[in-house]
C-alpha atoms as a PDB file:
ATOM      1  CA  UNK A   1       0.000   0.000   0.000  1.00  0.00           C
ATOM      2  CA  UNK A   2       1.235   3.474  -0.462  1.00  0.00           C
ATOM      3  CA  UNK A   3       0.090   6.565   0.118  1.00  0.00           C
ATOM      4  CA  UNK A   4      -1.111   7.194  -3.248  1.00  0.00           C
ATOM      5  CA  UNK A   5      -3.317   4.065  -3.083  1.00  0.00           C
ATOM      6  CA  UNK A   6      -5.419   5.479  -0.472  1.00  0.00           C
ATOM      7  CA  UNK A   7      -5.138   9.459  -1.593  1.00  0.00           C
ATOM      8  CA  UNK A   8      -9.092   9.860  -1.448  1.00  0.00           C
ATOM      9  CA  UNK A   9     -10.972   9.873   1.857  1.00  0.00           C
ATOM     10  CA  UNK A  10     -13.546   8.269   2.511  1.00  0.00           C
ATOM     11  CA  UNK A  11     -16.057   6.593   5.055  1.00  0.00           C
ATOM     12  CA  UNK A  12     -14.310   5.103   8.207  1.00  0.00           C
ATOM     13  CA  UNK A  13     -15.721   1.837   7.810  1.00  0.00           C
ATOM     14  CA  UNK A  14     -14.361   1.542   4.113  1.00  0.00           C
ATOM     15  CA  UNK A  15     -10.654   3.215   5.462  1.00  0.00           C
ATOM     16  CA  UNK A  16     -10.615   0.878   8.045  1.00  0.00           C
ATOM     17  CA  UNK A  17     -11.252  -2.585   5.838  1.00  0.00           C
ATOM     18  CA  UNK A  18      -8.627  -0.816   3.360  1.00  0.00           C
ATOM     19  CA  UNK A  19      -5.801  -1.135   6.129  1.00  0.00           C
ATOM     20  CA  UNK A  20      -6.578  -4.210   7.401  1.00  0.00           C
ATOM     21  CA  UNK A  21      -6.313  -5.311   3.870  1.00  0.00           C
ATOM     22  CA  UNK A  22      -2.866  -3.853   3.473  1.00  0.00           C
ATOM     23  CA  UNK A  23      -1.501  -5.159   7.299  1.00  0.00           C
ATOM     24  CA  UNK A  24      -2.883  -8.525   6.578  1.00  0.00           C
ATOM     25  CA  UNK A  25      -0.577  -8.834   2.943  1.00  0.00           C
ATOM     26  CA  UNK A  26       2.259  -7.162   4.631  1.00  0.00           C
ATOM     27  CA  UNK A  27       2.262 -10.095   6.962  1.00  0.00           C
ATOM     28  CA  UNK A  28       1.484  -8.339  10.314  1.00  0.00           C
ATOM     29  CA  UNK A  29       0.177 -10.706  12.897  1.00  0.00           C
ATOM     30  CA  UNK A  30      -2.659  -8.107  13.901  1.00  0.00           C
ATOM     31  CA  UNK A  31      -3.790  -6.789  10.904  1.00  0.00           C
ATOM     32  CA  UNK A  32      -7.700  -5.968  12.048  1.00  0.00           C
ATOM     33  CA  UNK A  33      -6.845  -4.729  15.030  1.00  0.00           C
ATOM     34  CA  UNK A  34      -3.922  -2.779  14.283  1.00  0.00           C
ATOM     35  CA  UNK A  35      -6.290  -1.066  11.615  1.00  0.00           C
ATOM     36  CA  UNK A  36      -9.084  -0.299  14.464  1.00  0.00           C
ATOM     37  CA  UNK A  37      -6.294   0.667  17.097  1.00  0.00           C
ATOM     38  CA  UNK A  38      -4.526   3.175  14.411  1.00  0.00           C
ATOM     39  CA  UNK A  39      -7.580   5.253  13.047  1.00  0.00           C
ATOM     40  CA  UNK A  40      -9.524   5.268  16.670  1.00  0.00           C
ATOM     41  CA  UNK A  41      -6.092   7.066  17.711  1.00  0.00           C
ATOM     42  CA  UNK A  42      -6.353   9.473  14.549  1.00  0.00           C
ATOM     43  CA  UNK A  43      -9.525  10.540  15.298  1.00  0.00           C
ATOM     44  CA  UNK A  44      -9.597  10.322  19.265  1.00  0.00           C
ATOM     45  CA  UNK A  45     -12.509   7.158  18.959  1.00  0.00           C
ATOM     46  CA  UNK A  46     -12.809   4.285  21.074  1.00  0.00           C
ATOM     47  CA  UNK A  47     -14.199   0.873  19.503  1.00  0.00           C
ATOM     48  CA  UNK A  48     -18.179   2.441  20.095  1.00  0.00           C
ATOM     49  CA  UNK A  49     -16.789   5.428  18.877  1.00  0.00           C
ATOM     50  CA  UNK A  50     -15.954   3.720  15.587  1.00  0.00           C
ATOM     51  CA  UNK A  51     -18.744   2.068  15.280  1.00  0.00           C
ATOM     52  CA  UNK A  52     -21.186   4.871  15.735  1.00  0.00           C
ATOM     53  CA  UNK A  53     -19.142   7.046  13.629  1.00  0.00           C
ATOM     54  CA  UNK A  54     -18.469   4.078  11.019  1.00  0.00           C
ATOM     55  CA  UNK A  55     -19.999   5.862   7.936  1.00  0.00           C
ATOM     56  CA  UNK A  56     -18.631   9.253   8.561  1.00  0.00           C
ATOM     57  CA  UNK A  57     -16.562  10.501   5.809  1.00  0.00           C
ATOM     58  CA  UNK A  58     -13.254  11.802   6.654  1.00  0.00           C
ATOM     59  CA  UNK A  59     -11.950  14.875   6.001  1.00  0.00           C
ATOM     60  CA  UNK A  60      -8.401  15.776   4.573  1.00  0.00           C
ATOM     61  CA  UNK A  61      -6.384  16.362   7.061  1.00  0.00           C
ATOM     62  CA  UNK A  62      -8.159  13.059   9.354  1.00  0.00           C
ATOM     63  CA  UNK A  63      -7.183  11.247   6.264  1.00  0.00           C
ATOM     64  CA  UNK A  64      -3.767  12.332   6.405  1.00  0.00           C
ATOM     65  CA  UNK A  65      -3.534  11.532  10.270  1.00  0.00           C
ATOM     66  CA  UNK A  66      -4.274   7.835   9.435  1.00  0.00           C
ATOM     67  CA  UNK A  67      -1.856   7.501   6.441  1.00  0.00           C
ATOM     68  CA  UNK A  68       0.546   8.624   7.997  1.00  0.00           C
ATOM     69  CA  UNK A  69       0.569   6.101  10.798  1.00  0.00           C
ATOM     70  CA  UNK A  70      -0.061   3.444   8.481  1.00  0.00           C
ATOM     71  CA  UNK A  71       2.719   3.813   6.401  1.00  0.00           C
ATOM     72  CA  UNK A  72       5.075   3.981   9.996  1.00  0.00           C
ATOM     73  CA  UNK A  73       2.996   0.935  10.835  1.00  0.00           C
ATOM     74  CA  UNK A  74       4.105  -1.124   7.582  1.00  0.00           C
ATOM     75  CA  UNK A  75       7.651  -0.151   7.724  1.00  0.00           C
ATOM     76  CA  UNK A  76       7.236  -2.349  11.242  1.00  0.00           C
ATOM     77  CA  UNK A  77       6.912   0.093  13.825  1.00  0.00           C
ATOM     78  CA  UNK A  78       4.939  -1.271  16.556  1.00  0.00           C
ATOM     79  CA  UNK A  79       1.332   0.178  17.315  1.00  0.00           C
ATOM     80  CA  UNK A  80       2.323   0.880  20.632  1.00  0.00           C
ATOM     81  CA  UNK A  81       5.202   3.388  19.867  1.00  0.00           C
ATOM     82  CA  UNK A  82       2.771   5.041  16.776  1.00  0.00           C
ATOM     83  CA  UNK A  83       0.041   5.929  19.434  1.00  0.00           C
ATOM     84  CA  UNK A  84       2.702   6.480  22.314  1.00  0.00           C
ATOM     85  CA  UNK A  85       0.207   4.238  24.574  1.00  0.00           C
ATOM     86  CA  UNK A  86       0.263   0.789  25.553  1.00  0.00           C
ATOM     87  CA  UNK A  87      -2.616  -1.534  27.820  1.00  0.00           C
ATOM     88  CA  UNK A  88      -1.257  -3.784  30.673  1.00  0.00           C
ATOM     89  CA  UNK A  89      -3.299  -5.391  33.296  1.00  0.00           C
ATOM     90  CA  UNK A  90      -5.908  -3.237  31.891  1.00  0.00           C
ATOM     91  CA  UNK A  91      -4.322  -0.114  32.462  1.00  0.00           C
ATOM     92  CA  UNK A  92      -2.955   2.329  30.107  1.00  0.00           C
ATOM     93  CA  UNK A  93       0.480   3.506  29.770  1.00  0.00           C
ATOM     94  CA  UNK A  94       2.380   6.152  28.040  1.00  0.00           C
ATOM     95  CA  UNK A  95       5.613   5.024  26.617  1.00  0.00           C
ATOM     96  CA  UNK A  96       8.560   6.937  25.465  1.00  0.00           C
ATOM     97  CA  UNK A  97      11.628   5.756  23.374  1.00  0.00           C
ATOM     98  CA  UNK A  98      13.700   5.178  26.204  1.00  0.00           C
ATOM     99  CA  UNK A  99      11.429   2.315  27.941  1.00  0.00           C
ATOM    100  CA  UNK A 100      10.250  -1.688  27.004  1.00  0.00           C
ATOM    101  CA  UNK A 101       6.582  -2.358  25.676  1.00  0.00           C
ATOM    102  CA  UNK A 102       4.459  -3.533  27.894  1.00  0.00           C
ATOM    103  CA  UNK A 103       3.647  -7.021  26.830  1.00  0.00           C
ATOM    104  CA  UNK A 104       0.972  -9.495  27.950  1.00  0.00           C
ATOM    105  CA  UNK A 105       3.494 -12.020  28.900  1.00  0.00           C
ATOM    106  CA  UNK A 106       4.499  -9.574  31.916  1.00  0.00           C
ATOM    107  CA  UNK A 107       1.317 -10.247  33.011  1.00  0.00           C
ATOM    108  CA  UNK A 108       2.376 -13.427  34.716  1.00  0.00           C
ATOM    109  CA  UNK A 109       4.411 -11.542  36.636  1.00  0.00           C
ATOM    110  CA  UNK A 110       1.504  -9.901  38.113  1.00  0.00           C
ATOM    111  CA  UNK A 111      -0.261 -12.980  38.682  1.00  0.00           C
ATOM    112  CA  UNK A 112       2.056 -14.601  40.462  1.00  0.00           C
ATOM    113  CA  UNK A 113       2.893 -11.665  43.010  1.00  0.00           C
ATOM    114  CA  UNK A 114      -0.583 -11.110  43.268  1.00  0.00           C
ATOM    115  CA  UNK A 115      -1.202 -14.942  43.917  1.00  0.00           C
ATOM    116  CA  UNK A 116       2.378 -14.909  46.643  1.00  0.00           C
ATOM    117  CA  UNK A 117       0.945 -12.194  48.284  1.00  0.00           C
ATOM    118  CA  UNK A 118      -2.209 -13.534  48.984  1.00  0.00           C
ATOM    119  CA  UNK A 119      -1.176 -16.609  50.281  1.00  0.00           C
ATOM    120  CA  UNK A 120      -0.215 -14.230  53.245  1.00  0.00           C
ATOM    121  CA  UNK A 121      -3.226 -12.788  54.003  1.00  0.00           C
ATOM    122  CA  UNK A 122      -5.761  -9.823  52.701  1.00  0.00           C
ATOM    123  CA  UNK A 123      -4.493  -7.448  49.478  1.00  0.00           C
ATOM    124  CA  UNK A 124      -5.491  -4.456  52.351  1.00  0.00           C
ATOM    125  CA  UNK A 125      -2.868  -4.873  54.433  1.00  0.00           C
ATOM    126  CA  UNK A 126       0.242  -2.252  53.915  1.00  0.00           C
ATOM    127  CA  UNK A 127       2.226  -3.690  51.765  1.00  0.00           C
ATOM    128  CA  UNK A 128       5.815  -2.232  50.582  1.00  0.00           C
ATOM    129  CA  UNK A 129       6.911  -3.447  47.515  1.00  0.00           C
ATOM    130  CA  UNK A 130       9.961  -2.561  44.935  1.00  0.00           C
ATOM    131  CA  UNK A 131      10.061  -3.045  41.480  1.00  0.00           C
ATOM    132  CA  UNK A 132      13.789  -3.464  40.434  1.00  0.00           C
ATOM    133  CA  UNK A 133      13.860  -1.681  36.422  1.00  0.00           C
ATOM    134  CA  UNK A 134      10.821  -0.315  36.577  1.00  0.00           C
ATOM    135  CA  UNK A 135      10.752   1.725  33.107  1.00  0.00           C
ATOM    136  CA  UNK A 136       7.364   2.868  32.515  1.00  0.00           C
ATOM    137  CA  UNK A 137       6.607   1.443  36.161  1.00  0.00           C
ATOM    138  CA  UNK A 138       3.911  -1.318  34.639  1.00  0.00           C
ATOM    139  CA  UNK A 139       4.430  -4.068  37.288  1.00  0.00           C
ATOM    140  CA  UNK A 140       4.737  -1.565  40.380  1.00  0.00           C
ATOM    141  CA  UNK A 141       1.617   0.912  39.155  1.00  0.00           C
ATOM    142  CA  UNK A 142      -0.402  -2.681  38.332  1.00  0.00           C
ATOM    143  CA  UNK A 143       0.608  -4.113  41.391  1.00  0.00           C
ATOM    144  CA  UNK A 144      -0.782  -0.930  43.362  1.00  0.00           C
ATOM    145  CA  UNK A 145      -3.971  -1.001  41.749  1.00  0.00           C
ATOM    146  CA  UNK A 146      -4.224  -4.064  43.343  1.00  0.00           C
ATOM    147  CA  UNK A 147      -3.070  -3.775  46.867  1.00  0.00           C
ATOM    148  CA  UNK A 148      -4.855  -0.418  48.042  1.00  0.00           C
ATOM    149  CA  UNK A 149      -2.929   0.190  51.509  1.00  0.00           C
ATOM    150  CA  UNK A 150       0.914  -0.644  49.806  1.00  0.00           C
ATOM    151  CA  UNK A 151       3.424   1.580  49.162  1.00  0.00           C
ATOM    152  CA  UNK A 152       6.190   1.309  46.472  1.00  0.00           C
ATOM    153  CA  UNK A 153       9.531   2.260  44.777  1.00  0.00           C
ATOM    154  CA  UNK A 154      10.803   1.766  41.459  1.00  0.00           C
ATOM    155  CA  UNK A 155      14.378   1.622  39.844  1.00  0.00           C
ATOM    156  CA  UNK A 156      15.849   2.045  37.130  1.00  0.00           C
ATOM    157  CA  UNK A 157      19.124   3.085  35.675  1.00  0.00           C
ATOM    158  CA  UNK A 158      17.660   5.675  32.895  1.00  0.00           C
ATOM    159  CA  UNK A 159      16.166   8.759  34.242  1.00  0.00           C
ATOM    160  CA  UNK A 160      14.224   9.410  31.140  1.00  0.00           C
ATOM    161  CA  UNK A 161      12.674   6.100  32.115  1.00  0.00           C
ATOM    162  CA  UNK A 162      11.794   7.521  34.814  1.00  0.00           C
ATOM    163  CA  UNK A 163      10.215  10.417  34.348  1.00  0.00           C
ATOM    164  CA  UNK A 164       7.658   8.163  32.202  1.00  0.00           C
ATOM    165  CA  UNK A 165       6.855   5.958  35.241  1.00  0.00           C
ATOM    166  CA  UNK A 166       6.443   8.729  37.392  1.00  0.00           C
ATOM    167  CA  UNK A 167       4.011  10.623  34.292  1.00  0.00           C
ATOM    168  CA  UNK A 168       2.096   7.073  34.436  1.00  0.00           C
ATOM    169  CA  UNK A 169       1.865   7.061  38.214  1.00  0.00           C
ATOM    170  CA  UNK A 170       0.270  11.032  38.279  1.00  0.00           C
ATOM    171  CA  UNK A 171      -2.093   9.742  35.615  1.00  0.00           C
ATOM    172  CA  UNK A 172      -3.375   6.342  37.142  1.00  0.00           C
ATOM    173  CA  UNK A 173      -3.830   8.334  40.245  1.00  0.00           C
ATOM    174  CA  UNK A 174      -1.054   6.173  41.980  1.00  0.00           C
ATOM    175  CA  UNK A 175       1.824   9.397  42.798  1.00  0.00           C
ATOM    176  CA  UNK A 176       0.822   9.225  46.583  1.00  0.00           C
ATOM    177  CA  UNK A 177       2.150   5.821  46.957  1.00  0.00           C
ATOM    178  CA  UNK A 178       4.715   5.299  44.106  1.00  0.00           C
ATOM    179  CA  UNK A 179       8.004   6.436  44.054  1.00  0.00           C
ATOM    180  CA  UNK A 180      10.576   6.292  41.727  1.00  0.00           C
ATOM    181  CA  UNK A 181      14.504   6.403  41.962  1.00  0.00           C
ATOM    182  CA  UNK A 182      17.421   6.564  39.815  1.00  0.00           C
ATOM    183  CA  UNK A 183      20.416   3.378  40.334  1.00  0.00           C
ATOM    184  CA  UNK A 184      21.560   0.791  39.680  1.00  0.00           C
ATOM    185  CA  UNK A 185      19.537  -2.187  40.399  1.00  0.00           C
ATOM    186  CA  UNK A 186      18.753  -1.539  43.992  1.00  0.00           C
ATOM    187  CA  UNK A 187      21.980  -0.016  45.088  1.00  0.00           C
ATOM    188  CA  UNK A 188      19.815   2.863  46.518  1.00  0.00           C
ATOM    189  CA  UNK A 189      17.257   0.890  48.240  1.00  0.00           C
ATOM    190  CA  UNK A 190      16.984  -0.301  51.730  1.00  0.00           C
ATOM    191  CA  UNK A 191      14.717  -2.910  53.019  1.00  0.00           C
ATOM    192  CA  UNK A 192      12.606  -4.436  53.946  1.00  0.00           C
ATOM    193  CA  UNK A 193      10.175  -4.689  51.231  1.00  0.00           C
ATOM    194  CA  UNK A 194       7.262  -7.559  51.503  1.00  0.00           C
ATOM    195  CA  UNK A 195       7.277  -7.875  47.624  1.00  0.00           C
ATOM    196  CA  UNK A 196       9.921  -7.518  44.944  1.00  0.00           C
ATOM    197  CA  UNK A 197       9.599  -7.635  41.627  1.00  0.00           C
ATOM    198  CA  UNK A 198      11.466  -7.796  38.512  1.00  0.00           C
ATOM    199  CA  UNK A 199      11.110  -7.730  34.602  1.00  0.00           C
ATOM    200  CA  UNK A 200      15.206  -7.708  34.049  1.00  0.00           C
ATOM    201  CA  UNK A 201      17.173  -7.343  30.638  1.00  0.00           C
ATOM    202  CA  UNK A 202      17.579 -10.730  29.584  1.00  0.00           C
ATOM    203  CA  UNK A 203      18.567 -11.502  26.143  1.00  0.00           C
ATOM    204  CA  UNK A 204      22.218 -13.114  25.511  1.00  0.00           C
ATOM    205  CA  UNK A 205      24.400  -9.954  23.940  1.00  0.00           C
ATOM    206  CA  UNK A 206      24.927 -11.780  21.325  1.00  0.00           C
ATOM    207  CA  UNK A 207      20.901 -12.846  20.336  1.00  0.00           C
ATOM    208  CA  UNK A 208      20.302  -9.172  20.254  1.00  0.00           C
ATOM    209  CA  UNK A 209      20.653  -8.412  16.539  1.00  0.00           C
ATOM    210  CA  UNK A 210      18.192 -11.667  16.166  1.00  0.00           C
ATOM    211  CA  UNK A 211      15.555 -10.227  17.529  1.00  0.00           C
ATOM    212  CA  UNK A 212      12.103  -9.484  15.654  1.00  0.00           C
ATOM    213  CA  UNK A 213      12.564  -6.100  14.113  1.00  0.00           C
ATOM    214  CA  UNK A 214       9.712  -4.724  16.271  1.00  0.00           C
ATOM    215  CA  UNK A 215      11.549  -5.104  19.433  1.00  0.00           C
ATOM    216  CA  UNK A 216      15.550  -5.058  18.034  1.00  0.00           C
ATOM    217  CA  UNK A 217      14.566  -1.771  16.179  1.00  0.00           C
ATOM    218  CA  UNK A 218      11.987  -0.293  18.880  1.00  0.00           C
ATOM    219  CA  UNK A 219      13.181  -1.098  22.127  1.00  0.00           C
ATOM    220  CA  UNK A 220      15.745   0.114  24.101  1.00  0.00           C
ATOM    221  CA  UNK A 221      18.840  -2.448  23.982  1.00  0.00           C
ATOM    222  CA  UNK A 222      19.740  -0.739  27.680  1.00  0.00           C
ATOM    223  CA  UNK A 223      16.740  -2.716  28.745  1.00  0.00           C
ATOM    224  CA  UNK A 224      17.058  -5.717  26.618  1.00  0.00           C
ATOM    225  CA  UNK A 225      20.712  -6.860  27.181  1.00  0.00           C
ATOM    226  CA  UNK A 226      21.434  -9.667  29.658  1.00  0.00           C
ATOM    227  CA  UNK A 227      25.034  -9.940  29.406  1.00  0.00           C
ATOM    228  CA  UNK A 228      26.540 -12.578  27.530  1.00  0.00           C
ATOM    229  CA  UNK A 229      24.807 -15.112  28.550  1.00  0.00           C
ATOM    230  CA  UNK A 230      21.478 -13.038  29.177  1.00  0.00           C
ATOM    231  CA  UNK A 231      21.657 -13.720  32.988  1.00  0.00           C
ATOM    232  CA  UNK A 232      24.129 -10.823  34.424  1.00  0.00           C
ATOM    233  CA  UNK A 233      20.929  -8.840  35.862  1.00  0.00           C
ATOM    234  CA  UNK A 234      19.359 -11.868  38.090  1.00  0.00           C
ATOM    235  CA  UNK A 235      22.691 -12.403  39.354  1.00  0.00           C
ATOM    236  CA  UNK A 236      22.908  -8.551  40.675  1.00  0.00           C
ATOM    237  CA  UNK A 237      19.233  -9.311  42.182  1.00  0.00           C
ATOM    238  CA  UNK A 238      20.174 -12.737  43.935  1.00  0.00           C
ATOM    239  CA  UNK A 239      22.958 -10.655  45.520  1.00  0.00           C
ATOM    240  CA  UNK A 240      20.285  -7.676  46.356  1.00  0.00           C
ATOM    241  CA  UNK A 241      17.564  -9.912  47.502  1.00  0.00           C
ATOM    242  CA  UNK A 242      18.681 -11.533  51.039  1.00  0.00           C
ATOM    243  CA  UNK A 243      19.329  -7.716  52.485  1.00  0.00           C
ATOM    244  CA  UNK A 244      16.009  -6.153  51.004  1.00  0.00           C
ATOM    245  CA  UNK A 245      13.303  -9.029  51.363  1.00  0.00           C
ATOM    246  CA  UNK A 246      11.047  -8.599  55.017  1.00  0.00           C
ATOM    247  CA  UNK A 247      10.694 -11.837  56.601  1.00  0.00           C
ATOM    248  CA  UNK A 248       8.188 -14.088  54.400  1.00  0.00           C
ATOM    249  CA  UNK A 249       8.619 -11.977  51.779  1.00  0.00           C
ATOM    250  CA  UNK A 250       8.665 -12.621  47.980  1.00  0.00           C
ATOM    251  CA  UNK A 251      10.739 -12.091  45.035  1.00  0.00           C
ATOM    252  CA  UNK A 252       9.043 -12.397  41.558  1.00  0.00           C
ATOM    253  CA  UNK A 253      10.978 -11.830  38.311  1.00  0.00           C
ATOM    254  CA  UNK A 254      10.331 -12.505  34.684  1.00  0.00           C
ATOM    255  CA  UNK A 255      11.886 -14.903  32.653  1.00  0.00           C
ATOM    256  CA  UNK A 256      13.346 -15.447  29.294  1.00  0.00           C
ATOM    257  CA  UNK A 257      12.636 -19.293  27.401  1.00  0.00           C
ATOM    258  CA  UNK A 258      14.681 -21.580  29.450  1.00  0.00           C
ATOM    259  CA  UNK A 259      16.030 -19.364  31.798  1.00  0.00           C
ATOM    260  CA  UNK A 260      13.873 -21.224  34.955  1.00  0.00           C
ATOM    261  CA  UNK A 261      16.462 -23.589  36.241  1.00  0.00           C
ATOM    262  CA  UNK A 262      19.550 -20.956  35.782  1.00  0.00           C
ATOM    263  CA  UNK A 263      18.555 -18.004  37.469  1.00  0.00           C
ATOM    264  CA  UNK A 264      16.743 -20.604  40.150  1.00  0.00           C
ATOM    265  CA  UNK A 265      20.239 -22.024  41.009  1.00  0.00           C
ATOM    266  CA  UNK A 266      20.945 -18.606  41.529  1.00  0.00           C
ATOM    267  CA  UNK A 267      18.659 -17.655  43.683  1.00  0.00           C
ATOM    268  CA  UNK A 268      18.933 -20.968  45.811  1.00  0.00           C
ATOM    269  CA  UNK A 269      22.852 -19.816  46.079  1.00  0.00           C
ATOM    270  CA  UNK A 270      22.586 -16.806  48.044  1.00  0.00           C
ATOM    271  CA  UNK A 271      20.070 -18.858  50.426  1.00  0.00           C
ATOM    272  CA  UNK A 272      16.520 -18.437  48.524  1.00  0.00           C
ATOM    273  CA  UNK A 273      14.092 -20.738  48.120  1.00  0.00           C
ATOM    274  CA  UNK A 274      12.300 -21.295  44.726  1.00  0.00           C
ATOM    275  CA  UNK A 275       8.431 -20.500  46.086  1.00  0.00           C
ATOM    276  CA  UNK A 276       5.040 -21.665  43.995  1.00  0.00           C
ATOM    277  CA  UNK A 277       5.496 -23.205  40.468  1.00  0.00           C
ATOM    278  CA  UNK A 278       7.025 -21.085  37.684  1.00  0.00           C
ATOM    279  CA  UNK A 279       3.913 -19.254  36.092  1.00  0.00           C
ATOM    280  CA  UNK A 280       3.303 -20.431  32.585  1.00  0.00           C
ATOM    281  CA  UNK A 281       2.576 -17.852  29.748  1.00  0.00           C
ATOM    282  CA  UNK A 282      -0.003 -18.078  26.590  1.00  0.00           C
ATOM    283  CA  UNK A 283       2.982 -19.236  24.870  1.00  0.00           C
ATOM    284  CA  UNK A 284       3.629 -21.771  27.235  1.00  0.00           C
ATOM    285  CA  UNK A 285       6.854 -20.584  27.911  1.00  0.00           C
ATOM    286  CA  UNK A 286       8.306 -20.863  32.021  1.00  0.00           C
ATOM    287  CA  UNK A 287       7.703 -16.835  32.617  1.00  0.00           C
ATOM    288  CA  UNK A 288       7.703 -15.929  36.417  1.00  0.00           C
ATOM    289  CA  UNK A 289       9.907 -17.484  38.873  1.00  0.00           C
ATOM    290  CA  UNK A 290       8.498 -16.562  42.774  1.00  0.00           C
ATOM    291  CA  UNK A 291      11.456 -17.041  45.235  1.00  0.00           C
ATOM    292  CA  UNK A 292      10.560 -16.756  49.159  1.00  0.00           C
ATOM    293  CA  UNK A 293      12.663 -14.933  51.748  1.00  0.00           C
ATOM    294  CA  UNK A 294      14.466 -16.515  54.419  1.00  0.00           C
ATOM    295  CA  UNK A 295      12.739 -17.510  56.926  1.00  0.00           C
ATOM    296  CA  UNK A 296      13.950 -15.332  60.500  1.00  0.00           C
ATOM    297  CA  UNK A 297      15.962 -18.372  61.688  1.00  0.00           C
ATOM    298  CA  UNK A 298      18.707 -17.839  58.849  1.00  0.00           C
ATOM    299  CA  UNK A 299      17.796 -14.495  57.851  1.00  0.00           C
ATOM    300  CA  UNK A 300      20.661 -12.124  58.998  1.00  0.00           C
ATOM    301  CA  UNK A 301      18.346  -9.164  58.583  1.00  0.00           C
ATOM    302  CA  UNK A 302      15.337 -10.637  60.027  1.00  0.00           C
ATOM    303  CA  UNK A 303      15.400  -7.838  62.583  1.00  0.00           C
ATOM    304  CA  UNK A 304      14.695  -5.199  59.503  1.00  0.00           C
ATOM    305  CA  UNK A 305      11.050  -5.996  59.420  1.00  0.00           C
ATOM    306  CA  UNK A 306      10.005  -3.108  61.053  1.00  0.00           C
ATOM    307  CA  UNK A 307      12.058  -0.470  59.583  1.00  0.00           C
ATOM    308  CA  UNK A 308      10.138   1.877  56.915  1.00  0.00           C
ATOM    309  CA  UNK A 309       9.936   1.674  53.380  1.00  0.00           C
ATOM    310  CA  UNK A 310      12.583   4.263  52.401  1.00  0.00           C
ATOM    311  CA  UNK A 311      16.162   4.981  50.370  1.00  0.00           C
ATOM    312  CA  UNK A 312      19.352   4.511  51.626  1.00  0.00           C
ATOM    313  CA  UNK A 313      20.706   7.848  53.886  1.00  0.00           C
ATOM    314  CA  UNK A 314      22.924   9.336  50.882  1.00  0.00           C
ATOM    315  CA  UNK A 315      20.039   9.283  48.549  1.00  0.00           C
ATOM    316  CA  UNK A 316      17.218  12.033  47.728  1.00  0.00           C
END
């Protein structure tokens, strides 16, 4: 399709069939939905939206608002980065350049904090809870939509990332009980924290140029790159985790395929225990790996569990 093909405008309904058309030969996985998701972003409609409005011609400059993000669309950028929005856990969240895409398979994450947390007790009960690179802060603003009397803080290395998370948290409502700081893994974090979670870079170095062009092209490699052999950032957690977990407390972090068993023996070597099952994805791929917190006979910080959520002293 090129822009020429589509030069007249025309009703929505007939637009929209058009670009499906052209997704679907280009060989995009999504090509009705991308179509819908595009021109309801043009023209500031939701699905009803569309539908009421389905007949409406569009004028010029609407036409040239959807053609434009089609052609970006076919040259394989994702929908996400067109419309500068993504959905997770039913939420909506801005995105810049400098953060991941959401994705569904995240999700799990969620799931199985959510499902660690209440095998403790009630979701009301004040919870503090990190989330160790939190980019556009998905799995800690998620998480807090969740648990309405917890508290968290996010991480992350880029500070542009951060500024997105903390734009995401002002919008979901969430900027009295979110907070966001700039380090290294948790270097400026003290404990204890009842939940931690973790979506970490980890792709091999050297898989990185395989990657699907919508993710090798789109997402930031800061956030993508494991280390040679894709596991350097769960070995910086492992080493974080015994100091920052509360007594009883939980560890979740993503997973790339077969990466269960590794960062597991990881865990298990700084004294961790691997908690409930890994959480299975759509794909059927081993996605979240829950790891439990000493218990307070071999927990050197067991004492800690009182202290307050907070940073370290040298950090404001």
């Amino acid at each position: 399709m090129t822009g020429a093909a589509l030069a007249t405008a025309g009703p929505i309904a007939a637009l929209r069939r058009e670009l499906a058309r052209a997704f679907r030969e280009a060989g995009l996985d999504t090509p009705d939905l991308d179509a819908r998701v595009l021109i309801g972003h043009a023209l500031g409609l939701d699905h009803a939206g569309l539908v009421v409005a389905s007949e409406r011609t569009l004028d010029a400059d609407e036409h040239a608002r959807v053609m434009a993000m089609a052609m970006r669309r076919l040259a394989g950028e994702p929908v996400a980065r067109i419309t500068g929005v993504k959905e997770f856990w039913g939420l909506p969240f801005a995105l810049s350049p400098g953060v991941l895409v959401p994705r569904p398979d995240t999700e799990t994450v969620v799931e199985a904090a959510l499902a660690a947390i209440d095998s403790d007790g009630a979701r009301d009960r004040a919870l503090r809870i990190a989330d160790i690179g939190t980019g556009s802060g998905a799995l800690l603003l998620a998480l807090l939509s969740e648990l309405p009397a917890a508290s968290g803080i996010g991480t992350d290395v880029s500070v542009a990332a951060l500024g997105v998370a903390g734009r995401n948290a002002a919008h979901l409502g969430l900027t009295r009980r979110a907070a966001f700081v700039a380090c290294d893994v948790a270097a400026a974090l003290r404990g204890p924290f009842d939940l931690i979670v973790s979506n970490p870079p980890y792709v091999p170095s050297p898989d990185l140029p395989t990657l699907p062009p919508e993710v090798r092209d789109h997402d930031p490699w800061l956030a993508l790159d494991g280390g040679g052999d894709g596991l350097a950032a769960y070995r910086a957690i492992a080493r974080e985790a015994p100091r920052l977990l509360a007594v009883g407390g939980h560890l979740v972090v993503e997973l790339g395929a077969g990466q269960a068993d590794r960062v597991g023996a990881l865990m298990a070597a700084e004294g961790l225990e691997i908690g409930s099952p890994v959480r299975i994805d759509l794909a059927g791929i081993a996605r979240a790996l829950h790891i439990k917190g000493r218990d307070i006979s071999v927990n050197p910080h067991g004492r800690a569990g009182k202290k307050a959520l907070g940073l370290s002293p040298n950090t404001h």
